[in-house]
PDB file of N, CA and C in Angstrom:
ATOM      1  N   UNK A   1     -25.363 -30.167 -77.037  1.00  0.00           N
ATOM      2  CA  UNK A   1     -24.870 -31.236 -77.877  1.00  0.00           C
ATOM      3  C   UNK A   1     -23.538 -31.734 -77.326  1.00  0.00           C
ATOM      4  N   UNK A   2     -23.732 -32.770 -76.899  1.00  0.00           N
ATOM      5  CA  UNK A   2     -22.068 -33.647 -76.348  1.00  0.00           C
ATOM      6  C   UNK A   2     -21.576 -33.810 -77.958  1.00  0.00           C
ATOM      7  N   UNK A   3     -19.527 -33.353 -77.514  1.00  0.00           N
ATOM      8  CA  UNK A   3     -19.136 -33.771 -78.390  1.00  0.00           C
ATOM      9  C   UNK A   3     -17.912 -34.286 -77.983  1.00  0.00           C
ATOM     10  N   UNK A   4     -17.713 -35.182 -78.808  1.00  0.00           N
ATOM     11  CA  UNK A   4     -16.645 -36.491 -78.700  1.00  0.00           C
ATOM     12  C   UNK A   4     -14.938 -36.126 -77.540  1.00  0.00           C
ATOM     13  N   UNK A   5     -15.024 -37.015 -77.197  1.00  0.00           N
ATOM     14  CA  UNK A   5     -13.467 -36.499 -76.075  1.00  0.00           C
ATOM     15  C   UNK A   5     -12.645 -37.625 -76.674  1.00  0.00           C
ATOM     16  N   UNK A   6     -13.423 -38.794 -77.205  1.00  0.00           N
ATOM     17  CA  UNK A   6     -12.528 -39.741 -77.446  1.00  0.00           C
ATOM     18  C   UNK A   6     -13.064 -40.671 -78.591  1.00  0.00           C
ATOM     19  N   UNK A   7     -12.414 -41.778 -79.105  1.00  0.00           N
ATOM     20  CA  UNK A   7     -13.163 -42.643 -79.934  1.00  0.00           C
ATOM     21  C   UNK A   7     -13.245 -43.678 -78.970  1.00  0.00           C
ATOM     22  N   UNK A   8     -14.179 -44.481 -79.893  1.00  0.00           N
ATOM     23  CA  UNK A   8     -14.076 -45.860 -79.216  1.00  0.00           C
ATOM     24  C   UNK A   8     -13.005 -47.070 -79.275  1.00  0.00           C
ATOM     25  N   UNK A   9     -12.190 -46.648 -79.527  1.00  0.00           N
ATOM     26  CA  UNK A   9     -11.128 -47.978 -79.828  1.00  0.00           C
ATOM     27  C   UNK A   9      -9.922 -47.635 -79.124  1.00  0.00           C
ATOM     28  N   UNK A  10     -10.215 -46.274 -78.144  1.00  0.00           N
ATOM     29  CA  UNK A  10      -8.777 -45.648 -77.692  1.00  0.00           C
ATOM     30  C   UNK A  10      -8.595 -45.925 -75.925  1.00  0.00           C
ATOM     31  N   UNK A  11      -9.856 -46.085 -75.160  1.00  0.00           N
ATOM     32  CA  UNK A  11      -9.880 -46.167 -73.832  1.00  0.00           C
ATOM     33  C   UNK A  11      -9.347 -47.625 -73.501  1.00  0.00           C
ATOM     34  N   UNK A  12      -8.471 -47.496 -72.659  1.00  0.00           N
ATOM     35  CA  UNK A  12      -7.785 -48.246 -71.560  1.00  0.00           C
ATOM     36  C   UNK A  12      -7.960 -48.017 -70.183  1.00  0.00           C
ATOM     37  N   UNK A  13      -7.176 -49.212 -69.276  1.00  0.00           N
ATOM     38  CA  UNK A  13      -7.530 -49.213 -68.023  1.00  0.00           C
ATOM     39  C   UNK A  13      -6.986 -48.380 -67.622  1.00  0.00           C
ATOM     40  N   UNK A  14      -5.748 -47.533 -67.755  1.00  0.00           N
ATOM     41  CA  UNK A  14      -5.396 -45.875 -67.658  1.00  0.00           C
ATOM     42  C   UNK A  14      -5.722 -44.965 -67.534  1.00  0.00           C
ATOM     43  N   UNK A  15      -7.373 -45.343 -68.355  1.00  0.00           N
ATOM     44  CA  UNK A  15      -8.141 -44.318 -68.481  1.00  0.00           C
ATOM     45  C   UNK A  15      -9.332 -44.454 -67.421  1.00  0.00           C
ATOM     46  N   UNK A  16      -8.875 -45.239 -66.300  1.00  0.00           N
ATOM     47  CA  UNK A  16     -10.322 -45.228 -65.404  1.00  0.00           C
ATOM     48  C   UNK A  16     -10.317 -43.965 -64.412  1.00  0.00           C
ATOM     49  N   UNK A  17     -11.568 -43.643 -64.239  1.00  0.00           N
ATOM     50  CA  UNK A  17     -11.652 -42.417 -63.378  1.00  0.00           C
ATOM     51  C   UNK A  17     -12.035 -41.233 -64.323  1.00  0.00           C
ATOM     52  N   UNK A  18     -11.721 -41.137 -65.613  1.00  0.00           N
ATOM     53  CA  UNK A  18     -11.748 -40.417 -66.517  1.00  0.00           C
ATOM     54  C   UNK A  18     -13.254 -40.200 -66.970  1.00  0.00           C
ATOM     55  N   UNK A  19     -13.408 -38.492 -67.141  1.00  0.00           N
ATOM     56  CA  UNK A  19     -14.963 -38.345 -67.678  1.00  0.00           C
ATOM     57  C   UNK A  19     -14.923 -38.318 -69.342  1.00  0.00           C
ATOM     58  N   UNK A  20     -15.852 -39.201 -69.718  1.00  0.00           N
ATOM     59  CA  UNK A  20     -15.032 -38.949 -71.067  1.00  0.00           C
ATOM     60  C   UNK A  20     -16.458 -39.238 -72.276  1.00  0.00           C
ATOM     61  N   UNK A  21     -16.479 -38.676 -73.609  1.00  0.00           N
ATOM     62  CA  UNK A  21     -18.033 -38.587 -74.392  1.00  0.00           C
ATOM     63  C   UNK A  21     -17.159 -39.062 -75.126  1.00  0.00           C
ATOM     64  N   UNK A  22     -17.984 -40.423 -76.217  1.00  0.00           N
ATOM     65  CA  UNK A  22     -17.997 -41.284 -76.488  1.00  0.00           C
ATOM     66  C   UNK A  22     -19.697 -40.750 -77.915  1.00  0.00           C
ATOM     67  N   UNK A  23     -19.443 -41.191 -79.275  1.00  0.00           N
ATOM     68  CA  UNK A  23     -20.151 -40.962 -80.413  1.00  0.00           C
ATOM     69  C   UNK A  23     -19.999 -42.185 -81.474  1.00  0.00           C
ATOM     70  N   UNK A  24     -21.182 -42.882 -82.057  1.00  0.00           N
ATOM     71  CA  UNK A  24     -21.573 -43.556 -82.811  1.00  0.00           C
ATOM     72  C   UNK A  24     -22.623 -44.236 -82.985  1.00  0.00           C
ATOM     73  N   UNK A  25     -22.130 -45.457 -83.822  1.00  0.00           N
ATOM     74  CA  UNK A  25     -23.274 -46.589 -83.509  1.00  0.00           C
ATOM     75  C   UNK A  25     -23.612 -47.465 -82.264  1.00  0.00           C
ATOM     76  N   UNK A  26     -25.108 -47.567 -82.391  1.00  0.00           N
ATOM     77  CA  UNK A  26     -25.077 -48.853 -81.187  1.00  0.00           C
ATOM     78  C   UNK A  26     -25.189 -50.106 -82.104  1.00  0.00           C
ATOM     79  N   UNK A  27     -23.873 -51.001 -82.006  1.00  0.00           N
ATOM     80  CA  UNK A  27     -23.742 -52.341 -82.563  1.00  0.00           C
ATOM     81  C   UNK A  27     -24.063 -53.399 -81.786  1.00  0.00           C
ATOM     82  N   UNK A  28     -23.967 -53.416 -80.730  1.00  0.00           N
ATOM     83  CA  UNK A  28     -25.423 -54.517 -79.980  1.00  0.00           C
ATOM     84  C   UNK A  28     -26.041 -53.951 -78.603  1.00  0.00           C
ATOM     85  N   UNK A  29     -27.129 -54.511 -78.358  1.00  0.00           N
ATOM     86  CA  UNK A  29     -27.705 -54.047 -77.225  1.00  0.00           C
ATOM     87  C   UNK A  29     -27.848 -55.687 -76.615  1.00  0.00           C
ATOM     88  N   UNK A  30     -27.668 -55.050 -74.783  1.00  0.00           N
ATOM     89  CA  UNK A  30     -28.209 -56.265 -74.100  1.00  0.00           C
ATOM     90  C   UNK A  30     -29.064 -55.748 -72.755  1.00  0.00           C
ATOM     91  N   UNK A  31     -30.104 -56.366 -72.601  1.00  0.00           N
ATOM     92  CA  UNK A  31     -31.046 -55.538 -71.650  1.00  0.00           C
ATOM     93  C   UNK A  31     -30.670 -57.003 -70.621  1.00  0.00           C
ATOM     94  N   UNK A  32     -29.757 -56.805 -69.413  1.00  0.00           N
ATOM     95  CA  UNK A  32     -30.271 -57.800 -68.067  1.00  0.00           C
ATOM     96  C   UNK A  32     -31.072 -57.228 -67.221  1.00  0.00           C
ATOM     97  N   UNK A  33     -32.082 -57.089 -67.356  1.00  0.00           N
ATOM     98  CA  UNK A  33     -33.186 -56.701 -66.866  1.00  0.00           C
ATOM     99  C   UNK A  33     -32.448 -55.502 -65.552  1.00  0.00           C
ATOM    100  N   UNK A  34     -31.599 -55.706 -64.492  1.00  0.00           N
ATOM    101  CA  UNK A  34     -31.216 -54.605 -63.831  1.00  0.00           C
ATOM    102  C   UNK A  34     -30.202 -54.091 -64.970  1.00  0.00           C
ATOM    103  N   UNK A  35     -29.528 -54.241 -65.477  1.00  0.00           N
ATOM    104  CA  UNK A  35     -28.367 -53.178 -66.196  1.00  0.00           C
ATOM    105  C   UNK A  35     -28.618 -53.107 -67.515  1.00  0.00           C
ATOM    106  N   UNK A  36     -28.316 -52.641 -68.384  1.00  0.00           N
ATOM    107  CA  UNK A  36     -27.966 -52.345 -70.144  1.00  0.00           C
ATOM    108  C   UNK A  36     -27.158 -52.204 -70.450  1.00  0.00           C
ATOM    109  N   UNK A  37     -26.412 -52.987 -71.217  1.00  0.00           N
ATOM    110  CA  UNK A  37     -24.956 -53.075 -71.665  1.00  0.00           C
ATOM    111  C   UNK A  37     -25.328 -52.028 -73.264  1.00  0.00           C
ATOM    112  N   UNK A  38     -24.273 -51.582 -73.667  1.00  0.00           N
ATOM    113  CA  UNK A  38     -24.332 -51.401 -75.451  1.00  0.00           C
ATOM    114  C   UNK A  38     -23.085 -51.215 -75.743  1.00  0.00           C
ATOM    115  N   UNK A  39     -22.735 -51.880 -76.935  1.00  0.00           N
ATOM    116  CA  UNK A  39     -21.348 -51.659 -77.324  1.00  0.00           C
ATOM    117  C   UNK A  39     -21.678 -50.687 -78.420  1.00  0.00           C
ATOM    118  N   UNK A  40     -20.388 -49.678 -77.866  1.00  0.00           N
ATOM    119  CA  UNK A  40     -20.760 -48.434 -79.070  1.00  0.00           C
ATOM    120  C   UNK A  40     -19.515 -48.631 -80.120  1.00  0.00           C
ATOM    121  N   UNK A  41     -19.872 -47.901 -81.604  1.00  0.00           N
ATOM    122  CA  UNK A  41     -18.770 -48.638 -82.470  1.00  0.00           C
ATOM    123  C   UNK A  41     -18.855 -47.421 -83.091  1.00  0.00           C
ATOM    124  N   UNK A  42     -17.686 -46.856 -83.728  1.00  0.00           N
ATOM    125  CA  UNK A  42     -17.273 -46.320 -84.766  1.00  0.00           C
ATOM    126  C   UNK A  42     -16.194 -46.247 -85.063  1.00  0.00           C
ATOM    127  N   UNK A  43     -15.471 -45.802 -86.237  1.00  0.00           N
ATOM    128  CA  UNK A  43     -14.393 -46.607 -87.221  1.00  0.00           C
ATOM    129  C   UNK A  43     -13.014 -46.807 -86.468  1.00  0.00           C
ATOM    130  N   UNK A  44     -12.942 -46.769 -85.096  1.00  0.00           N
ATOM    131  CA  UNK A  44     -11.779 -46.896 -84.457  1.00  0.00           C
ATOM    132  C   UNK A  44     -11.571 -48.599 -83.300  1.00  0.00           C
ATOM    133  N   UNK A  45     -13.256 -48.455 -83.023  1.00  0.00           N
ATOM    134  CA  UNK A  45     -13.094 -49.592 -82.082  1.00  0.00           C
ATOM    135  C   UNK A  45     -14.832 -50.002 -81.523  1.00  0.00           C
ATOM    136  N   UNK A  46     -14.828 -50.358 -80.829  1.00  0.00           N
ATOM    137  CA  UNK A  46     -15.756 -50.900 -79.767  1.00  0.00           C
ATOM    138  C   UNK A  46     -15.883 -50.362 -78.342  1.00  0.00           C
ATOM    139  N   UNK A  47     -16.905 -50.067 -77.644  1.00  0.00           N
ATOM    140  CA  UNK A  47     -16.618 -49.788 -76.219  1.00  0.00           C
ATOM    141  C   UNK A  47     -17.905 -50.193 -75.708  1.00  0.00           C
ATOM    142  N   UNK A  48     -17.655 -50.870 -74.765  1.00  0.00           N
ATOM    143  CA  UNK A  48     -19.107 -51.038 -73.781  1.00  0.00           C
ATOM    144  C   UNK A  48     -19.718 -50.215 -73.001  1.00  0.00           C
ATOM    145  N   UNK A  49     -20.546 -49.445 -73.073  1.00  0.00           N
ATOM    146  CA  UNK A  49     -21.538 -48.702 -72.480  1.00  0.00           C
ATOM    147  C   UNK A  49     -22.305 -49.417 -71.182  1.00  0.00           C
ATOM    148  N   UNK A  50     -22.755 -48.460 -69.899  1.00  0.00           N
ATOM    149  CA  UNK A  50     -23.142 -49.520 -68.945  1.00  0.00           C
ATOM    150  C   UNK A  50     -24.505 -48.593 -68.338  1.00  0.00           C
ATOM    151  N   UNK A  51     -25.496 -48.859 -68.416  1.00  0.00           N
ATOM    152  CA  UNK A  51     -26.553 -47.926 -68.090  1.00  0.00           C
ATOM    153  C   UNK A  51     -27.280 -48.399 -66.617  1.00  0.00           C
ATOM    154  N   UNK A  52     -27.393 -47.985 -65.461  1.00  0.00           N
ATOM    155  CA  UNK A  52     -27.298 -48.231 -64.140  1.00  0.00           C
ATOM    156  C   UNK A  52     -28.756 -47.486 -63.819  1.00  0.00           C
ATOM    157  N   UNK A  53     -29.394 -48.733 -63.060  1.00  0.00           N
ATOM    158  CA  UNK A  53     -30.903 -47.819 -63.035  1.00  0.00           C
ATOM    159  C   UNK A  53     -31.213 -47.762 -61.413  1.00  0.00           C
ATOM    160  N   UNK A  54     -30.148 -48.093 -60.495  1.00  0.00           N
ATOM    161  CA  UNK A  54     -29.545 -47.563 -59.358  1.00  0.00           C
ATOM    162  C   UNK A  54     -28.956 -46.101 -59.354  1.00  0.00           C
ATOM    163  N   UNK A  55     -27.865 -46.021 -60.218  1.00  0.00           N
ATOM    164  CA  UNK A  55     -27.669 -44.283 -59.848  1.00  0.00           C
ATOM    165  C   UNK A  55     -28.478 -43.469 -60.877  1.00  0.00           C
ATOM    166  N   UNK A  56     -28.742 -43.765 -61.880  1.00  0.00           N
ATOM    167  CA  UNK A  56     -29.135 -43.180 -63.468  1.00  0.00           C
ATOM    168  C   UNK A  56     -30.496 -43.370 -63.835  1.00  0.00           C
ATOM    169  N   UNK A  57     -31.563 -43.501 -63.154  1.00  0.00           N
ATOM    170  CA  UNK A  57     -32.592 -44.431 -63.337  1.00  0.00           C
ATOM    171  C   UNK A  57     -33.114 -43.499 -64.671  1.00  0.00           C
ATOM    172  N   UNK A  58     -33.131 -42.490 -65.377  1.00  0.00           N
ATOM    173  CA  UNK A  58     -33.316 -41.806 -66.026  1.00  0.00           C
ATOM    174  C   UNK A  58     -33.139 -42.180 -67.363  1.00  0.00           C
ATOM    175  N   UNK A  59     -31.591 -42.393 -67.350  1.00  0.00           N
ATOM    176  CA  UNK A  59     -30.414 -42.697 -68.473  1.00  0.00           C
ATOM    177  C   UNK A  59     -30.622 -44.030 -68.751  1.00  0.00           C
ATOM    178  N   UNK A  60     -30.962 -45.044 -68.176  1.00  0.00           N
ATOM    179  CA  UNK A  60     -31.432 -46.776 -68.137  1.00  0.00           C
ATOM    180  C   UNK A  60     -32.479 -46.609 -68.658  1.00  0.00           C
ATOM    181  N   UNK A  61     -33.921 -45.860 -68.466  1.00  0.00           N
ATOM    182  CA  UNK A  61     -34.931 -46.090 -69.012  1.00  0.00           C
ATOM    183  C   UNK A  61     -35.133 -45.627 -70.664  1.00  0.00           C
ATOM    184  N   UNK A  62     -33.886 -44.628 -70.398  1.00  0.00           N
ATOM    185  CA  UNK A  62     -33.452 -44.360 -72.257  1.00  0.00           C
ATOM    186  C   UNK A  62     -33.114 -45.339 -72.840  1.00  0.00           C
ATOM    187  N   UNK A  63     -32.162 -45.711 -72.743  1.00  0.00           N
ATOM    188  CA  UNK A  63     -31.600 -46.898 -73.135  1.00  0.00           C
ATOM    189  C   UNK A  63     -32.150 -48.209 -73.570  1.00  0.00           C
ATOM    190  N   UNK A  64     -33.142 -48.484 -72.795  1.00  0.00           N
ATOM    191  CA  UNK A  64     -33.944 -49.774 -72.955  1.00  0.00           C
ATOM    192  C   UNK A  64     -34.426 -49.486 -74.458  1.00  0.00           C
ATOM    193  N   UNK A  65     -35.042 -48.405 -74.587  1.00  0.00           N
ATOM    194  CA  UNK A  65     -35.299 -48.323 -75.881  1.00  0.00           C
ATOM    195  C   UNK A  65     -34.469 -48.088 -77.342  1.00  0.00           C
ATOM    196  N   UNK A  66     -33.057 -47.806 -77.209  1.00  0.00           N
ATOM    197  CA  UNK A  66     -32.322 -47.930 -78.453  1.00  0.00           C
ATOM    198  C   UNK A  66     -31.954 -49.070 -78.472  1.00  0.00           C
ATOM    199  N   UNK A  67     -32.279 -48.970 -80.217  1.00  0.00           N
ATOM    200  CA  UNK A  67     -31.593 -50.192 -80.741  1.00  0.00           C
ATOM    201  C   UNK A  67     -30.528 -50.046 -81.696  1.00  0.00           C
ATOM    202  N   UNK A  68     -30.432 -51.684 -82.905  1.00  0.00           N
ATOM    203  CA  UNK A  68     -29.003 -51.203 -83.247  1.00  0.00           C
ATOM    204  C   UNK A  68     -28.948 -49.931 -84.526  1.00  0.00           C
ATOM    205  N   UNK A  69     -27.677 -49.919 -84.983  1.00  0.00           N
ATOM    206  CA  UNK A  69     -27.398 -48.800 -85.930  1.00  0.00           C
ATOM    207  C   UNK A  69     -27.915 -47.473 -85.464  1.00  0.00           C
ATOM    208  N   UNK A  70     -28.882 -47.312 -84.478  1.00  0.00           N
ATOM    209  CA  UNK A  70     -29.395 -45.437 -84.413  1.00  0.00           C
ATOM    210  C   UNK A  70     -28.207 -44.886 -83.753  1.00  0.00           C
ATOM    211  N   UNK A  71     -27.564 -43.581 -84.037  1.00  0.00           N
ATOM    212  CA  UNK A  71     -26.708 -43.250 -83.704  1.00  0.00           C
ATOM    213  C   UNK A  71     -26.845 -42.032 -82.432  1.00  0.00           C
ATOM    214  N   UNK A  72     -25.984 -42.462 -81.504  1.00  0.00           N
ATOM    215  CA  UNK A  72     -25.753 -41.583 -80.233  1.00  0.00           C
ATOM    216  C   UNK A  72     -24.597 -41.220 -79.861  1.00  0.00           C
ATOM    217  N   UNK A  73     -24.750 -40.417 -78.719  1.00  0.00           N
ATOM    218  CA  UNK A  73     -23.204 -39.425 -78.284  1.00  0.00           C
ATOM    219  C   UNK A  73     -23.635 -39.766 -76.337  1.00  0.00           C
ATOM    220  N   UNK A  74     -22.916 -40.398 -76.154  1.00  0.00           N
ATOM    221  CA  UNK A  74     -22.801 -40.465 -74.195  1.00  0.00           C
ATOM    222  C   UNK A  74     -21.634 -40.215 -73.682  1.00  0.00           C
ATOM    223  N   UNK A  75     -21.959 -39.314 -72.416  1.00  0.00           N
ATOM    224  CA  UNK A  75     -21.077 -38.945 -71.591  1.00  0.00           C
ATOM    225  C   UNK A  75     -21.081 -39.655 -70.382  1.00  0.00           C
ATOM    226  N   UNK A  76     -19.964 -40.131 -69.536  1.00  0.00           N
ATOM    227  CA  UNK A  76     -20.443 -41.207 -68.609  1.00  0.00           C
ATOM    228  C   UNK A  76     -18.529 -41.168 -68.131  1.00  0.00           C
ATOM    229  N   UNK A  77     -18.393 -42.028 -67.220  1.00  0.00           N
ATOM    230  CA  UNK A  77     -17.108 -42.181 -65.929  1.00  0.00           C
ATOM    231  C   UNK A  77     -16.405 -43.330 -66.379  1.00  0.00           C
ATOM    232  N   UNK A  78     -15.220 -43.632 -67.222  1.00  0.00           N
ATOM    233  CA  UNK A  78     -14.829 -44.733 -67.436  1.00  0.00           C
ATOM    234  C   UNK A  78     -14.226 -45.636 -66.304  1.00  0.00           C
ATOM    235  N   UNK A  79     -14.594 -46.773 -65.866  1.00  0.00           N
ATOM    236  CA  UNK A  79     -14.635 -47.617 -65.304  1.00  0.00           C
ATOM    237  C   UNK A  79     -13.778 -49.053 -65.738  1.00  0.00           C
ATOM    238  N   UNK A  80     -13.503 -49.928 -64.388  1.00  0.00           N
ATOM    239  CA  UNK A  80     -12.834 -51.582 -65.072  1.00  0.00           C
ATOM    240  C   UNK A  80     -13.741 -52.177 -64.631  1.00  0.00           C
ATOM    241  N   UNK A  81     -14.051 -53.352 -65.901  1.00  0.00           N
ATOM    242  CA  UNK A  81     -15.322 -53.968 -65.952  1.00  0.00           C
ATOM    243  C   UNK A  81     -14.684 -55.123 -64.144  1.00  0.00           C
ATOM    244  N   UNK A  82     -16.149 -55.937 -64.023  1.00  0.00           N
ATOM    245  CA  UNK A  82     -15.708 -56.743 -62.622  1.00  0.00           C
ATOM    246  C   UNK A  82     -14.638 -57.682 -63.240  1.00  0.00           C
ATOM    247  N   UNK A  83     -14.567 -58.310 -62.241  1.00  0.00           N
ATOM    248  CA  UNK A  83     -13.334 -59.441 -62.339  1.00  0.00           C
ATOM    249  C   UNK A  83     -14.191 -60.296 -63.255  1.00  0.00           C
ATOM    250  N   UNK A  84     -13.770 -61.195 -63.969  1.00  0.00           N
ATOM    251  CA  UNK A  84     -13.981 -61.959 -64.536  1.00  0.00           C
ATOM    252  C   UNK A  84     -15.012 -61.933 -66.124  1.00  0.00           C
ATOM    253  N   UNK A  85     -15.235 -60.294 -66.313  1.00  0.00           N
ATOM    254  CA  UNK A  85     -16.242 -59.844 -67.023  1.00  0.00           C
ATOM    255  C   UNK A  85     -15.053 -59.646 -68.267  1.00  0.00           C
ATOM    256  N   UNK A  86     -13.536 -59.564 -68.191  1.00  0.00           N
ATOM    257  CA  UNK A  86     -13.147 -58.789 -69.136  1.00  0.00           C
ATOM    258  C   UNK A  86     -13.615 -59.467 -70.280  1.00  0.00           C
ATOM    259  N   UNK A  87     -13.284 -59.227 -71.206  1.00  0.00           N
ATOM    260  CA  UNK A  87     -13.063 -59.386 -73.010  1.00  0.00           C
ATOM    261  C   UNK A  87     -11.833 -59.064 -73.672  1.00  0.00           C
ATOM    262  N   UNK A  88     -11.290 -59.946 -73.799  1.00  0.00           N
ATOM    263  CA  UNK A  88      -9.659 -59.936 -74.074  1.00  0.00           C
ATOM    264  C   UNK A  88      -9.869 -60.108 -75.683  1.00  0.00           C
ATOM    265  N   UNK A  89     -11.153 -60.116 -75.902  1.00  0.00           N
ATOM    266  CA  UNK A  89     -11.216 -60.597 -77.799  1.00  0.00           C
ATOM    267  C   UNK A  89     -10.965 -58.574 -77.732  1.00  0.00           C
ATOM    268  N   UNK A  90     -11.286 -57.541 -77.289  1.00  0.00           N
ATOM    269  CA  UNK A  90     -11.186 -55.985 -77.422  1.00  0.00           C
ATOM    270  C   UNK A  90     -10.191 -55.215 -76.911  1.00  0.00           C
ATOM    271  N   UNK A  91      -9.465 -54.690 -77.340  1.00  0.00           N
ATOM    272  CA  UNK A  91      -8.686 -53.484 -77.054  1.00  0.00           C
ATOM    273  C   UNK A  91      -9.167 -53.429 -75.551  1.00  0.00           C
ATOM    274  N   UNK A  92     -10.396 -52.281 -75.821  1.00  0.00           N
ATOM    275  CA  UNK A  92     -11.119 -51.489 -75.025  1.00  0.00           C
ATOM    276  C   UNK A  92     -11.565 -52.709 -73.954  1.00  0.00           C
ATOM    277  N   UNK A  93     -11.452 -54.061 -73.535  1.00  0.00           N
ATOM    278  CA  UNK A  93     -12.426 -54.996 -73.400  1.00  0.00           C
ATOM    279  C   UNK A  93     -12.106 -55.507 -71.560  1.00  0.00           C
ATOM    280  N   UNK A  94     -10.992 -54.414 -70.984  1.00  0.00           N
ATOM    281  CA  UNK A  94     -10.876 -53.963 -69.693  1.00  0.00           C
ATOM    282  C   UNK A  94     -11.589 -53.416 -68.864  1.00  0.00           C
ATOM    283  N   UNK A  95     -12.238 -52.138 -70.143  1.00  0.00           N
ATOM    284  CA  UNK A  95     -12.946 -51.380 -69.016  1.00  0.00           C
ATOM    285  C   UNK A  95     -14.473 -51.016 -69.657  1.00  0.00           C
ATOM    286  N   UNK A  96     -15.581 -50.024 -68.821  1.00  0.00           N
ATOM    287  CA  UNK A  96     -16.365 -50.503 -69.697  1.00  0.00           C
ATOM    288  C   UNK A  96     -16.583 -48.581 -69.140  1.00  0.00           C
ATOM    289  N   UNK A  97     -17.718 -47.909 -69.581  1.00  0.00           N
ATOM    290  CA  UNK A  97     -18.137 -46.242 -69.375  1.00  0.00           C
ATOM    291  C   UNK A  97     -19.650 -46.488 -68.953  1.00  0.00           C
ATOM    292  N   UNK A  98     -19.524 -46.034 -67.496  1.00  0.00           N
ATOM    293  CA  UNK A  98     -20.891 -45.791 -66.997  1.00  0.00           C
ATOM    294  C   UNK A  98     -21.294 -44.438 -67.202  1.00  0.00           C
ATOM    295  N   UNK A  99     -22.400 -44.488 -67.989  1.00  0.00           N
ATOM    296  CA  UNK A  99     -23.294 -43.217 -68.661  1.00  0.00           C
ATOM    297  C   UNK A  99     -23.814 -42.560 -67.499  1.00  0.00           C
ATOM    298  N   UNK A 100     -23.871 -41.256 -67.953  1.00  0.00           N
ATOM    299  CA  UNK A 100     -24.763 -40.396 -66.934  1.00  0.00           C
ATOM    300  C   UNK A 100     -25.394 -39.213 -67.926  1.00  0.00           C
ATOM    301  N   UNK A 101     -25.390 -39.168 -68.998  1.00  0.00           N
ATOM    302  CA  UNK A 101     -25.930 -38.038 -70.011  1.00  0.00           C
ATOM    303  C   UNK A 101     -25.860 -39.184 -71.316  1.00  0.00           C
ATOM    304  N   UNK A 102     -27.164 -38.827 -72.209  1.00  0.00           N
ATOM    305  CA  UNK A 102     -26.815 -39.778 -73.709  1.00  0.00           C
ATOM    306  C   UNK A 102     -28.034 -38.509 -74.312  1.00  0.00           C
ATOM    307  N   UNK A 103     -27.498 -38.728 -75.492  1.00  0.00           N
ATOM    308  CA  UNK A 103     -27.884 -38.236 -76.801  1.00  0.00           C
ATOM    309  C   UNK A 103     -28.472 -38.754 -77.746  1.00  0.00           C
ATOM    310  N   UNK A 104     -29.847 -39.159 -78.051  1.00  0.00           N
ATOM    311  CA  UNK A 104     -30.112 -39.907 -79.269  1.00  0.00           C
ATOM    312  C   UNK A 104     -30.361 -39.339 -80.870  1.00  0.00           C
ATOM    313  N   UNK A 105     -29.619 -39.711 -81.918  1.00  0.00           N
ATOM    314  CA  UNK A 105     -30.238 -38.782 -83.042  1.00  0.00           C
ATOM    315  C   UNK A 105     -30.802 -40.570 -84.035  1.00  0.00           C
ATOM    316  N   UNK A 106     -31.159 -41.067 -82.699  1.00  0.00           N
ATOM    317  CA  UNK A 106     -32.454 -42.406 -83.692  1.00  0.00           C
ATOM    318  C   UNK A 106     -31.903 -43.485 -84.601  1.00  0.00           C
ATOM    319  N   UNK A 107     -31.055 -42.928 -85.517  1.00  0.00           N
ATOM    320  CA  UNK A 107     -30.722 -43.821 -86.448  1.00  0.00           C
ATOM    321  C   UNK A 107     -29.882 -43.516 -87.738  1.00  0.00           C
ATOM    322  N   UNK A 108     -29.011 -43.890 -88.333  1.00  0.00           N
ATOM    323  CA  UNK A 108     -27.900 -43.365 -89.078  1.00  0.00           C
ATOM    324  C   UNK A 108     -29.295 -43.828 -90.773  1.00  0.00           C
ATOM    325  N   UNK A 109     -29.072 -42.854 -91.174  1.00  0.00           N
ATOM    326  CA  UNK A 109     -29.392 -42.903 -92.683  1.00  0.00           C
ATOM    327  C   UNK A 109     -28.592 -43.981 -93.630  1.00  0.00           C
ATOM    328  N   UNK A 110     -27.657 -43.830 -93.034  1.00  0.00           N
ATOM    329  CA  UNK A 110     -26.526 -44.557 -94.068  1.00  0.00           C
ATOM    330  C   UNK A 110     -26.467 -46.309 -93.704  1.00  0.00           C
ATOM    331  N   UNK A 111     -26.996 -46.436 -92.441  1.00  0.00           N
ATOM    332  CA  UNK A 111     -26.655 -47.633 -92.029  1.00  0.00           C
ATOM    333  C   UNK A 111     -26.975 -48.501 -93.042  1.00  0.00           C
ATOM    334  N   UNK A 112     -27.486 -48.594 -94.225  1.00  0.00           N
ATOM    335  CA  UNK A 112     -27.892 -50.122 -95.149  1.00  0.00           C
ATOM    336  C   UNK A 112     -26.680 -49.579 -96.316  1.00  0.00           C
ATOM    337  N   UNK A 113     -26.512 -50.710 -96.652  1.00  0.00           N
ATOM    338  CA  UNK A 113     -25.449 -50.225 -98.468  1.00  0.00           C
ATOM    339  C   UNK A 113     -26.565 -51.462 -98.960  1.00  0.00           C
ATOM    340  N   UNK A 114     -26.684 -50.573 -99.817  1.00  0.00           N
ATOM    341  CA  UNK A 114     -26.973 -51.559-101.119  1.00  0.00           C
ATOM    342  C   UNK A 114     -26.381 -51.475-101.993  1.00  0.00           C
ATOM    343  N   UNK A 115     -26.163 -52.960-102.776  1.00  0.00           N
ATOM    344  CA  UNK A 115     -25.013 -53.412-103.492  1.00  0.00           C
ATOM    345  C   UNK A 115     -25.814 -53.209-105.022  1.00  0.00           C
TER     346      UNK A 115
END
């Protein structure tokens, strides 16, 4: 069981080079057919997840299949996104964590409120 080294709202470009596990929601997914982006969220921040089916082909073919709200734990190499990729709307929106281990537990129970 990976457990957390950091939240998501705390990594900076300081932090590149750094091995670091990362726990929550997946709040969006994007499949470009070579890569998988996911921004992972829990109550601190946002972080982009980067699933590589060049080195990871394993960890990418996981991925394709989560969607949003199921909740996971990934371990992966924090990285600065390319030039021109940042996201200055995020904290975190410098750099992004290329996965090499993920954890799925499917889906948070809690994810709906009803009012």
């Amino acid at each position: 069981m990976l457990k957390r080294t950091h939240n998501c709202g705390q990594l900076r470009a300081a932090d590149v080079g750094k091995k670091v596990i990362l726990s929550g929601w997946v709040h969006s997914y994007r499949d470009h057919g070579n890569l998988v982006f996911i921004d992972l969220r829990d109550r601190e921040g946002l972080t982009q997840l980067v699933f590589n089916p060049q080195t990871q082909p394993q960890m990418h073919a996981t991925a394709r299949d989560l969607r949003r709200e199921w909740v996971i734990a990934a371990s992966g190499t924090v990285e600065m996104r390319s030039e021109g990729m940042e996201n200055p709307k995020l904290v975190t929106g410098q750099i992004e964590v290329v996965i090499d281990q993920l954890e799925n537990s499917k889906y948070s129970k809690d994810a709906a409120v009803r009012c």
